[in-house]
Protein backbone atom coordinates (compact mmCIF):
# COMPACT_ATOMS: atom_id res chain seq x y z
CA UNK A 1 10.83 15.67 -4.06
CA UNK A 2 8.35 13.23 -5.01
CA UNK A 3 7.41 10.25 -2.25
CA UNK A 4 4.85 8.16 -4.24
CA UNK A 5 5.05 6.75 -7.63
CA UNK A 6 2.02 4.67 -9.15
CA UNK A 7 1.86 1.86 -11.53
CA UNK A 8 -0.66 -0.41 -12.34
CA UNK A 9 -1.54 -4.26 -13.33
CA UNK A 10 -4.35 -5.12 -14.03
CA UNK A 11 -6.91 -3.46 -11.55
CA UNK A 12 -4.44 -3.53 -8.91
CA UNK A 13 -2.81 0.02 -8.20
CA UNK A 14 0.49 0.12 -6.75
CA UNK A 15 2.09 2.81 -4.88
CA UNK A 16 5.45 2.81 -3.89
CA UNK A 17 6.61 5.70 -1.29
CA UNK A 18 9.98 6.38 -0.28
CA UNK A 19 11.38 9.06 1.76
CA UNK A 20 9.94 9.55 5.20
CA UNK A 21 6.31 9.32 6.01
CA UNK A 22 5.46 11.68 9.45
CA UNK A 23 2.69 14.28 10.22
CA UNK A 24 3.90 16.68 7.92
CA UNK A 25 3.12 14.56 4.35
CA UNK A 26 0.76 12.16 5.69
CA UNK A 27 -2.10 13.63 4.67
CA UNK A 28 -0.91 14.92 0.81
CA UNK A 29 -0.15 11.02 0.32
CA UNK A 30 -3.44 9.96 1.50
CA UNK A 31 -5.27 12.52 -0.82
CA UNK A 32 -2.88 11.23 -3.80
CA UNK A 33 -3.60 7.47 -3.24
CA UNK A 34 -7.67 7.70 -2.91
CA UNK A 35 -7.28 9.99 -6.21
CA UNK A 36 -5.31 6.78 -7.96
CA UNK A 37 -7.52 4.22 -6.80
CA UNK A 38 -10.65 6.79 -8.23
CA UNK A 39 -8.90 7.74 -11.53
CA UNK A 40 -7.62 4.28 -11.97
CA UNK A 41 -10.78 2.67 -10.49
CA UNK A 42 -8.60 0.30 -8.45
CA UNK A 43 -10.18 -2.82 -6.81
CA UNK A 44 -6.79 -4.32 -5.61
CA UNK A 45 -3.98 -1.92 -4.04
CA UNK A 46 -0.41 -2.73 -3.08
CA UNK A 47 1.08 -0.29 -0.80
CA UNK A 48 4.92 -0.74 -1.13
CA UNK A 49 6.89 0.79 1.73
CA UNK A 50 10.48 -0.25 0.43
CA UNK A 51 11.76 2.88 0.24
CA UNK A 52 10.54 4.42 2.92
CA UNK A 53 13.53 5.61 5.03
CA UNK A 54 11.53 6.75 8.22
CA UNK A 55 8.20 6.97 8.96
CA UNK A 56 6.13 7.52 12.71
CA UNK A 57 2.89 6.65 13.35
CA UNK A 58 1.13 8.32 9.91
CA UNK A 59 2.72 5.23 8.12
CA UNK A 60 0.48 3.37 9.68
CA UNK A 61 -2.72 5.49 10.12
CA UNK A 62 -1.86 6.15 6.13
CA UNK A 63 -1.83 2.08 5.84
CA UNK A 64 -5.29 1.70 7.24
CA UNK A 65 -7.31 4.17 6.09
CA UNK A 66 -6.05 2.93 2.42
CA UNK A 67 -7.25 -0.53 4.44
CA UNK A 68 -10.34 0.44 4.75
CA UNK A 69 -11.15 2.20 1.45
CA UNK A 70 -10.70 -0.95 -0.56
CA UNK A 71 -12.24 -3.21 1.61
CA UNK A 72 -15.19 -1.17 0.92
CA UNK A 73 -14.06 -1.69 -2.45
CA UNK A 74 -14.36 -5.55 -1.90
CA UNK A 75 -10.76 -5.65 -2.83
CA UNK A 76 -8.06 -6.56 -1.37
CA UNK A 77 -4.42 -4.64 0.13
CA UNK A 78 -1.05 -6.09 1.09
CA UNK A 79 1.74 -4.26 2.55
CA UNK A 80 4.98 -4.36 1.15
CA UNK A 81 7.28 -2.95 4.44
CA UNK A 82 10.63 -3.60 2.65
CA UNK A 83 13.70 -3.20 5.61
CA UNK A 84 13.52 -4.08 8.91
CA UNK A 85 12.69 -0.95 10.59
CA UNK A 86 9.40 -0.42 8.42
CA UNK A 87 8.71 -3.82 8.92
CA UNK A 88 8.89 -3.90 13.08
CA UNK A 89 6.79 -0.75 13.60
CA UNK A 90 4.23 -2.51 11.49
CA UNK A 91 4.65 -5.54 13.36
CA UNK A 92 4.45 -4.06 16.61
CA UNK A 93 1.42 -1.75 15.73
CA UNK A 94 -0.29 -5.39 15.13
CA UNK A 95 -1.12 -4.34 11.30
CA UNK A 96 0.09 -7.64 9.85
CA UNK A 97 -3.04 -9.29 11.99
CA UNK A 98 -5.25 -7.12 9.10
CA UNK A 99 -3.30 -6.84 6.42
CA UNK A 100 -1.22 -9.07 4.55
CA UNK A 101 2.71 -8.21 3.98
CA UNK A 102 4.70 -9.63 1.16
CA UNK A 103 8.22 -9.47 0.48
CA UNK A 104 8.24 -7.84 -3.11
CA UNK A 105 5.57 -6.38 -5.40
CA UNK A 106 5.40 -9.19 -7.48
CA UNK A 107 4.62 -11.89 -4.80
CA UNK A 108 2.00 -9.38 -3.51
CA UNK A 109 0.34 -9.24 -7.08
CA UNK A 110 0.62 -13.23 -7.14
CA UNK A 111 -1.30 -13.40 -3.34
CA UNK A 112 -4.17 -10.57 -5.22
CA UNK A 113 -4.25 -12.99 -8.10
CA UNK A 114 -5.25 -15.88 -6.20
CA UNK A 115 -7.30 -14.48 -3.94
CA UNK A 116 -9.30 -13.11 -7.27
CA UNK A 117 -7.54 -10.17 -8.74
CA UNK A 118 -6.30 -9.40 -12.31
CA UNK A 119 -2.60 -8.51 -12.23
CA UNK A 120 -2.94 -8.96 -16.09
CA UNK A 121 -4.47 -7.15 -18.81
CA UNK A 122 -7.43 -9.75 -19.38
């Protein structure tokens, strides 16, 4: 089964995993992410956790390395935890103090768009 799917707007990537995010697929997601925002040359990435059923501490490790690729990028990343669970391990691993969360894809595209992305074809 597939966890990621990628779409994009703009030069914004956006992955959205689901399924559960440990150890054991960590690193395959990582590897397919960097090769989007390569192929795709993303500037702007949205990581959307909605359906993400469990994850341990790779969600997050997975979260900022992607961080710190597209800062390097000069772009910009927000989170999009989805339920509760995702959203309190984030919390409590002090992420949200680096990276922005939104509560759906599109308001993160709208927060990349003001801050200088192109969510649009232009």
């Amino acid at each position: 089964m597939r966890n990621i799917f990628f779409d994009m707007a703009g030069d914004i990537l956006i992955a959205s995993l689901s399924g559960e995010i440990d150890h054991h697929n960590a690193g395959s997601l990582r590897s397919e992410i960097d090769s989007a925002i390569r192929a795709f040359n993303s500037k702007h990435l949205v990581l959307d956790y909605s359906d993400v059923d469990f994850m341990d501490s790779s969600g997050i490790g997975l979260a900022m390395g992607r961080y710190r690729n597209i800062s390097k990028r000069d772009g910009i990343m927000v989170i999009v935890p989805g339920n509760t669970y995702v959203t309190r391990i984030f919390g409590l691993s002090g992420v949200f103090g680096t990276i922005p969360k939104s509560k759906t894809q599109e308001l993160a595209l709208e927060y990349i768009s003001e801050k200088g992305g192109t969510p649009d074809d232009k």
